[in-house]
Protein backbone atom coordinates (compact mmCIF):
# COMPACT_ATOMS: atom_id res chain seq x y z
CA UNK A 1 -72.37 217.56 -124.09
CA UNK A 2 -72.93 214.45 -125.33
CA UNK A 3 -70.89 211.34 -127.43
CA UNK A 4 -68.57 212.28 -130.18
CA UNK A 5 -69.49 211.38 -133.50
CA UNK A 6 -66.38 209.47 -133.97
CA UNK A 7 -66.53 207.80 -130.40
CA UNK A 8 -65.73 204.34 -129.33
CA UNK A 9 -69.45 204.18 -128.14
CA UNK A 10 -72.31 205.85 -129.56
CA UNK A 11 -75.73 206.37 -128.71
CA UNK A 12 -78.80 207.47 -130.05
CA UNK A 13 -82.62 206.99 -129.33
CA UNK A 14 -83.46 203.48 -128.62
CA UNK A 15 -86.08 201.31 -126.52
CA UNK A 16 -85.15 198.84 -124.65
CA UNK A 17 -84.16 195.97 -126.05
CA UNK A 18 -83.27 197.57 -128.98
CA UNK A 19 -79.27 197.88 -129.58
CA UNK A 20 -77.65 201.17 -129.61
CA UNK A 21 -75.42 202.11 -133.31
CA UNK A 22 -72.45 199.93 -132.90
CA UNK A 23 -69.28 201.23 -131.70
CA UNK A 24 -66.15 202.40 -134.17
CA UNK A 25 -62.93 201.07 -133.58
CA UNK A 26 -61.44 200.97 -130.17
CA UNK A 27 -58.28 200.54 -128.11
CA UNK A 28 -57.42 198.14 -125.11
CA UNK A 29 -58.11 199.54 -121.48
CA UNK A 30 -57.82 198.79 -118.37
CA UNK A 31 -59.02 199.32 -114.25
CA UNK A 32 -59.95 203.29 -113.22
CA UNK A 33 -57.09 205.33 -112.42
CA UNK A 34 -55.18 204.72 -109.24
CA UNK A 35 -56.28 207.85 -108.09
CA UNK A 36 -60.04 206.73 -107.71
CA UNK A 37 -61.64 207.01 -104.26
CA UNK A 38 -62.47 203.60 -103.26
CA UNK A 39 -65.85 203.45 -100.99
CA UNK A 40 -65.57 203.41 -97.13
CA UNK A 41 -65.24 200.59 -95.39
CA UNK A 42 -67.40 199.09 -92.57
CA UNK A 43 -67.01 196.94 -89.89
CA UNK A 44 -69.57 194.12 -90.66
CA UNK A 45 -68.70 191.28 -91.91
CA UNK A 46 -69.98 189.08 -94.58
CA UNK A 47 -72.71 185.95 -93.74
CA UNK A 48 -70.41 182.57 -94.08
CA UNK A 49 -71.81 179.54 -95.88
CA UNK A 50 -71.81 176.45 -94.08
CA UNK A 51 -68.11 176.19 -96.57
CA UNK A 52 -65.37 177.22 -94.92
CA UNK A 53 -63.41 180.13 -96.75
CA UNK A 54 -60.14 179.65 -98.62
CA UNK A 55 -59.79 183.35 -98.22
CA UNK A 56 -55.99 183.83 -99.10
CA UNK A 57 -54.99 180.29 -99.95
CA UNK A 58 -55.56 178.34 -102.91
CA UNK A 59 -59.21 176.91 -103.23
CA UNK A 60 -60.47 174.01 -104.93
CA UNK A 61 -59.05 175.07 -108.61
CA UNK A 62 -56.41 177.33 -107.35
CA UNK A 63 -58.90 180.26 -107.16
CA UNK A 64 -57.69 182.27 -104.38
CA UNK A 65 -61.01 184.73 -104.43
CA UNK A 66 -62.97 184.53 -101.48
CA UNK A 67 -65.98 183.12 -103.55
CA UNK A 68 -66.72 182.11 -107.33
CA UNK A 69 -68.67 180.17 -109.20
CA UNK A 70 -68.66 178.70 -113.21
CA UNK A 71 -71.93 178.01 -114.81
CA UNK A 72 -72.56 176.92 -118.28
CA UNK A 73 -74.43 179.47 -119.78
CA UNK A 74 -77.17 177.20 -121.74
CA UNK A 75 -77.81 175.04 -119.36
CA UNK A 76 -77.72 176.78 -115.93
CA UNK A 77 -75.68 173.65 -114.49
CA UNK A 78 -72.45 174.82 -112.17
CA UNK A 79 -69.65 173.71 -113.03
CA UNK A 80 -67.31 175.10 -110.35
CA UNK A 81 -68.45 176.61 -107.11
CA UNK A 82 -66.07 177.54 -103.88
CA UNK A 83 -68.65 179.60 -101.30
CA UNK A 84 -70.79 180.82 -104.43
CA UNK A 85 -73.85 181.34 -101.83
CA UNK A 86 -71.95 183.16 -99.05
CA UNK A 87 -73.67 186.73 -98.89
CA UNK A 88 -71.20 189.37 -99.83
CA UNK A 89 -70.49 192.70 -101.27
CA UNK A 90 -71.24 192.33 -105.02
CA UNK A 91 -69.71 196.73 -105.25
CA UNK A 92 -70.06 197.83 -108.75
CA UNK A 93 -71.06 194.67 -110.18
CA UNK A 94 -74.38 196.04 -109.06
CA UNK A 95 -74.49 198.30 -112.41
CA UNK A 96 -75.67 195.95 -114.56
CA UNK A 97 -78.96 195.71 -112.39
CA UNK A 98 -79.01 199.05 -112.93
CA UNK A 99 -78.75 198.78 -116.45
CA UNK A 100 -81.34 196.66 -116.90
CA UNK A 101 -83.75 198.46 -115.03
CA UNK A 102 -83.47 201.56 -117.25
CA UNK A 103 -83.65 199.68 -120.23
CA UNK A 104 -86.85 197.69 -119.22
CA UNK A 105 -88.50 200.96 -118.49
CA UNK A 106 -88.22 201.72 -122.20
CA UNK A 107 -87.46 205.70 -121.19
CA UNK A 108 -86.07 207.04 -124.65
CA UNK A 109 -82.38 206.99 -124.30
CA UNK A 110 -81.73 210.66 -126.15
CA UNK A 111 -83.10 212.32 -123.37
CA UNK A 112 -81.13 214.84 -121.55
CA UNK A 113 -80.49 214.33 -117.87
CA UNK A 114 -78.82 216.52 -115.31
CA UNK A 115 -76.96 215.73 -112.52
CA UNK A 116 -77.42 217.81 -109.64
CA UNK A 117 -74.79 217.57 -106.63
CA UNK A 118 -76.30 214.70 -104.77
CA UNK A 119 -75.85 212.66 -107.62
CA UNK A 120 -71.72 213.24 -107.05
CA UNK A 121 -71.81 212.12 -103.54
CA UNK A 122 -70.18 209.13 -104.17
CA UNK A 123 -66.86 208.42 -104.57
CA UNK A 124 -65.41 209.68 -108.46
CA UNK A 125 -63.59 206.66 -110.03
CA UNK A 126 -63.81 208.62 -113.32
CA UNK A 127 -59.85 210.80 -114.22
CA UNK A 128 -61.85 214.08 -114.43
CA UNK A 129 -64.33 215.11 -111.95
CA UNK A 130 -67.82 215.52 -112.64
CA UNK A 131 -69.85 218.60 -111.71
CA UNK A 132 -73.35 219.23 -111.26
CA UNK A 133 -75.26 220.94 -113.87
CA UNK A 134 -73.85 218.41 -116.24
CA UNK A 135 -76.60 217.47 -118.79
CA UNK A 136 -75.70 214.33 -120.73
CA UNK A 137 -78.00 211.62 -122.65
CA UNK A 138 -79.69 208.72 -121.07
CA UNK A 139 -77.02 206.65 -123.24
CA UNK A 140 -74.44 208.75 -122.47
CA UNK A 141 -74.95 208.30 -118.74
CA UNK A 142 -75.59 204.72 -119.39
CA UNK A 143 -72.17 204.36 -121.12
CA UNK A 144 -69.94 206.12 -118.20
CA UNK A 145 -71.71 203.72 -115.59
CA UNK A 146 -71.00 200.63 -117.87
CA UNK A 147 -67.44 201.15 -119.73
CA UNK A 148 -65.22 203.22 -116.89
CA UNK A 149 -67.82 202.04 -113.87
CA UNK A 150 -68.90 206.02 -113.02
CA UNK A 151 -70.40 205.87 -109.27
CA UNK A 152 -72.28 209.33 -110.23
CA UNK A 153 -73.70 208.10 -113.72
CA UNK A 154 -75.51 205.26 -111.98
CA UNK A 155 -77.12 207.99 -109.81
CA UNK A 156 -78.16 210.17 -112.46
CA UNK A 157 -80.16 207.09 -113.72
CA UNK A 158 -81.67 205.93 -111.01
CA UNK A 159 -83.08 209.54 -110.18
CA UNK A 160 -84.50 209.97 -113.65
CA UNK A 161 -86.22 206.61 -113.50
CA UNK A 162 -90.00 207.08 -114.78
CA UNK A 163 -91.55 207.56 -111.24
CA UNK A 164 -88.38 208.49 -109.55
CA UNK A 165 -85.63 206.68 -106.83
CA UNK A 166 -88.94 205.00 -105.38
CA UNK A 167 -90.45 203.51 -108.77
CA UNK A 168 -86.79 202.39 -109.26
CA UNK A 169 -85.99 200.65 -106.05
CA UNK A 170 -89.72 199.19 -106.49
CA UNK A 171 -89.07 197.98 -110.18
CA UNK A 172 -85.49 196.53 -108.63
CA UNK A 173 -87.59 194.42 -106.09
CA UNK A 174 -89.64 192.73 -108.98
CA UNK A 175 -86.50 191.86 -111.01
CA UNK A 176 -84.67 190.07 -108.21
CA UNK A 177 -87.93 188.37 -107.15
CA UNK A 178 -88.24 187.23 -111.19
CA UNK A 179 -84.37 186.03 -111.88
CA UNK A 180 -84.65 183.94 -108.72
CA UNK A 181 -81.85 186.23 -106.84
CA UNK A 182 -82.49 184.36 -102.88
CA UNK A 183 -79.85 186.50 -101.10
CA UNK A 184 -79.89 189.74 -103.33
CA UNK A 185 -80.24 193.32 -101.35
CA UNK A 186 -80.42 196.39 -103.73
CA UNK A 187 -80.42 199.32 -101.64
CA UNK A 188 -78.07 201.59 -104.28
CA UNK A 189 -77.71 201.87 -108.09
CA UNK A 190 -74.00 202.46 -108.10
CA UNK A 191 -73.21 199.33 -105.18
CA UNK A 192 -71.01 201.81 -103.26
CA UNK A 193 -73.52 201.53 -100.43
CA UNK A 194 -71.96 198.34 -98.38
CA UNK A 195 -75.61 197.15 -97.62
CA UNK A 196 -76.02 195.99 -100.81
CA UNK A 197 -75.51 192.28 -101.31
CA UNK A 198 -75.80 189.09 -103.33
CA UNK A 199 -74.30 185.68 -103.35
CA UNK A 200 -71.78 184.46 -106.53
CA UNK A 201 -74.63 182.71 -107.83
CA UNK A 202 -77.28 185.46 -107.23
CA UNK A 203 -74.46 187.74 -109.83
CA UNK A 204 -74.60 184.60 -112.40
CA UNK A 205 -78.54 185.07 -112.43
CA UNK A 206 -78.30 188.27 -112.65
CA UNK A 207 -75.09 188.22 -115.54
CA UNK A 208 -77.05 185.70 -117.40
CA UNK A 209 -80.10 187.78 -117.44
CA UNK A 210 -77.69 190.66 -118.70
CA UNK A 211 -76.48 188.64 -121.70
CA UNK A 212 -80.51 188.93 -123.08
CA UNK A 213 -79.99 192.60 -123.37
CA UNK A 214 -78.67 193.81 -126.85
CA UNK A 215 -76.82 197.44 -125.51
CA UNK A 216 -75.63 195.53 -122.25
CA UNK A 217 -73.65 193.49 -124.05
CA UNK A 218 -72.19 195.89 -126.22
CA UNK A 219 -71.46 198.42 -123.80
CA UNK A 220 -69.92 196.11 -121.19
CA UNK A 221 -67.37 194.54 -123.88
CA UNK A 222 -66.50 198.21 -125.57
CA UNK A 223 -62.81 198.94 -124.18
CA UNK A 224 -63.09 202.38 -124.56
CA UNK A 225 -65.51 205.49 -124.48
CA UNK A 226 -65.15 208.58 -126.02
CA UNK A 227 -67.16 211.58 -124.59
CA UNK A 228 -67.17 215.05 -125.67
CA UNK A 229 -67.46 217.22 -122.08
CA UNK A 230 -66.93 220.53 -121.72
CA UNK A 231 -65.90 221.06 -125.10
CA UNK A 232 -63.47 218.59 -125.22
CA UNK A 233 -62.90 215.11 -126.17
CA UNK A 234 -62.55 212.47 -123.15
CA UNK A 235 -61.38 209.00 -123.03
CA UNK A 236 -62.49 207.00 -120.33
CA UNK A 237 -61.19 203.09 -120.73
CA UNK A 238 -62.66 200.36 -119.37
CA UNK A 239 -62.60 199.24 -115.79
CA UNK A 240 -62.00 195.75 -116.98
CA UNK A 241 -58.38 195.14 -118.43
CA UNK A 242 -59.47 191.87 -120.09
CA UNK A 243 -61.99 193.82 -121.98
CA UNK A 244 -59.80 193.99 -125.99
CA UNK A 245 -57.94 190.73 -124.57
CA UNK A 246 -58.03 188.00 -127.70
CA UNK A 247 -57.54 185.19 -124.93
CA UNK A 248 -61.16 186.37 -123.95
CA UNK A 249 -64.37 186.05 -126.06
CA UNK A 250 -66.49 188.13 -123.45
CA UNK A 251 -70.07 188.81 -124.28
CA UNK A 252 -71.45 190.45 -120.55
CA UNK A 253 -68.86 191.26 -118.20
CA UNK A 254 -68.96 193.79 -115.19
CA UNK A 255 -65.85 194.54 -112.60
CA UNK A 256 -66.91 195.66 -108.89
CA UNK A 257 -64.27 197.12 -105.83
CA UNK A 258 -64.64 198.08 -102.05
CA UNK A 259 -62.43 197.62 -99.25
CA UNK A 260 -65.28 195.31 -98.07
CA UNK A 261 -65.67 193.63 -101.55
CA UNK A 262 -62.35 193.23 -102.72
CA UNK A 263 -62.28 193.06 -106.29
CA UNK A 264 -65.09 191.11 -108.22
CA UNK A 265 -65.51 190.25 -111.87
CA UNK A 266 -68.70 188.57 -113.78
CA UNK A 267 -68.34 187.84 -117.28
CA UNK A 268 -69.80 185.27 -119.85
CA UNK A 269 -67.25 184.32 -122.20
CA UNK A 270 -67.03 181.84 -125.12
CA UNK A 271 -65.32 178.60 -124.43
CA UNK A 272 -65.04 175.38 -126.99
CA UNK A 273 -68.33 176.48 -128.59
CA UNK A 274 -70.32 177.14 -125.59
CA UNK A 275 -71.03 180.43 -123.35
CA UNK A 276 -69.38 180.21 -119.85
CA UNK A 277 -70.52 182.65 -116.81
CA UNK A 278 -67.84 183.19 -114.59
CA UNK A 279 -68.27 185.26 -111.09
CA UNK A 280 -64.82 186.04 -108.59
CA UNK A 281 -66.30 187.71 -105.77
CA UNK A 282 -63.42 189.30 -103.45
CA UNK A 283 -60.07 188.99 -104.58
CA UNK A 284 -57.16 190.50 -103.12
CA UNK A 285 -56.42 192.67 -105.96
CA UNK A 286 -56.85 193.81 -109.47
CA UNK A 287 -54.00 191.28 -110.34
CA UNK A 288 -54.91 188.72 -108.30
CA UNK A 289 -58.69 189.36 -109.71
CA UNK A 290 -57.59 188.59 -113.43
CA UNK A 291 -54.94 186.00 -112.95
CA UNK A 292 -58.03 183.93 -110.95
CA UNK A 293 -59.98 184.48 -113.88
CA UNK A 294 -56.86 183.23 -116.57
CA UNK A 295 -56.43 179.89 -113.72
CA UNK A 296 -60.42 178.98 -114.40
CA UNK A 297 -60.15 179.48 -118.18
CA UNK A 298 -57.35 177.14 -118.73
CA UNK A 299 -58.99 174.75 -116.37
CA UNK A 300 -61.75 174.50 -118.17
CA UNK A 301 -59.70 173.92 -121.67
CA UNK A 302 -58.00 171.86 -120.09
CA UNK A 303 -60.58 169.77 -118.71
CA UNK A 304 -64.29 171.55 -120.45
CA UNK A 305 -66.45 168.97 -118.47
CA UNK A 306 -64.99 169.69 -114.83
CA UNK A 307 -61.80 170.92 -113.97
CA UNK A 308 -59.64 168.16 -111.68
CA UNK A 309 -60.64 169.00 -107.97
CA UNK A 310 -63.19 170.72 -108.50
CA UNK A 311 -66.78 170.29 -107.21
CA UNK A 312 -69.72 169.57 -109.20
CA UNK A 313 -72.57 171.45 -107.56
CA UNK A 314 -75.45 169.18 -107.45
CA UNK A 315 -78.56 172.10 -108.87
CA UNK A 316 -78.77 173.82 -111.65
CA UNK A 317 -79.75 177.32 -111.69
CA UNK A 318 -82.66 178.65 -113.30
CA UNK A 319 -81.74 178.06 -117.35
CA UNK A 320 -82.90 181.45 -118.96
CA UNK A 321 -82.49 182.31 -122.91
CA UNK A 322 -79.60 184.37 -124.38
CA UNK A 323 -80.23 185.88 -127.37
């Protein structure tokens, strides 16, 4: 199996940074299917900031997600923060740690993996299910985890790191320790394991990090994948609906859900000139997610400095490169 010729995202043999063949044409998509298993839910609760949560009501620039924070991408300074260092669920934004770790290990991305069945323990968010014995490219497996969010893709990766799960969660370690990440557990690849965690800012470190990476950013803004499985051709769209929107000029952007996360959203997107990072960490809902994300874009063109009521954050995050 492997990516159709004519697909909406193609791979072939690449190292890390090195940009995949870009994608044809592609259509609009939007969240998984309705039908997707979300993970379980435990009892714990996230660490509070010394801030209190606006949880439910309108925060500081009419954000109602639990936590968020806007950061100008060249600069590193914040430009809107409501509980961005609460520790929280960050779910599937967790991927594009992932992704990064399997590029930086330079393994050649033609390479056939197979997924075996603990690989599909986690919950399916994909319309078809997965089985194991399913041999697909490093790219290919790296597409399903980006574009539709597949739980079981960002197993198959971590398991065929160079060294294995252990290298992986080693080589995981160093990265959070070299973006700065202060509140960042990585205990899973996919995020469906509720002990991992990270602040909004800890995601904006991580996002900006992201934007360095060549196939990152092309596979994260690509609104649909094509896939040849089975013998047939599958269409997976993206689990981002703004992904194809012309309102947005996104150049990373990632999409996470649990019960315990609510829905998140990271994204750098292009605003009067300038890159903008933008993290929602629980929202109520997929709608709720986006329309936050619409209220802090025309903020900021309203008002690109600072949007009125919000508050300046008074540090600047690490300022890293984007290529």
């Amino acid at each position: 199996w492997g990516l159709l010729a004519s697909g909406c995202a193609t791979a072939s043999a690449v190292q890390a940074p090195a940009a995949l063949p870009t994608p044809t044409a592609v259509q609009a998509g939007g969240d998984p299917p309705p039908a997707a298993t979300p993970a379980p839910s435990p009892t714990a609760t996230p660490q509070r900031s010394s801030e209190r949560s606006t949880y439910g009501t309108a925060g500081p620039a009419g954000v109602t997600a639990a936590a968020y924070v806007v950061m100008e991408g060249a600069t590193g300074a914040v430009l809107l923060e409501h509980n961005a260092q609460e520790h929280r669920s960050p779910a599937s934004t967790t991927k594009i740690m992932t992704a990064m770790l399997v590029l930086d290990s330079g393994s050649a991305q033609d390479q056939m993996l197979t997924a075996e069945a603990t690989d599909l323990r986690d919950p399916n968010v994909l319309p078809m299910k997965l089985k194991a014995g399913m041999s697909l490219s490093r790219a290919d497996w790296l597409a399903l985890m980006l574009i539709p969010s597949s739980n079981q893709a960002a197993n198959v990766l971590a398991r065929h790191f160079p060294g294995g799960e252990k290298a992986f969660y080693a080589a995981a370690q160093r990265k959070i320790q070299a973006l700065g990440m202060r509140s960042m557990q990585f205990v899973s690849p996919s995020g469906v394991d509720e002990a991992n965690a990270a602040s909004a800012r800890d995601i904006a470190l991580l996002l900006k990090a992201a934007a360095s990476y060549p196939d990152i950013r092309r596979l994260t803004t690509t609104p649909e994948l094509v896939l040849n499985l089975q013998g047939k051709p599958q269409t997976f769209q993206h689990s981002n609906q703004l992904v194809g929107d012309r309102d947005w000029q996104l150049t990373v952007t990632k999409t996470g859900y649990s019960r315990k996360a609510g829905r998140c959203l990271s994204m750098m997107t292009s605003l009067n000139g300038r890159r903008v990072l933008i993290v929602l960490m629980h929202a109520d809902s997929a709608e709720q997610r986006t329309d936050d994300a619409r209220q802090i874009l025309q903020q900021l063109q309203k008002s690109p400095v600072l949007p009125q009521g919000a508050t300046m954050a008074t540090q600047t995050l690490t300022t890293m490169p984007v290529s």
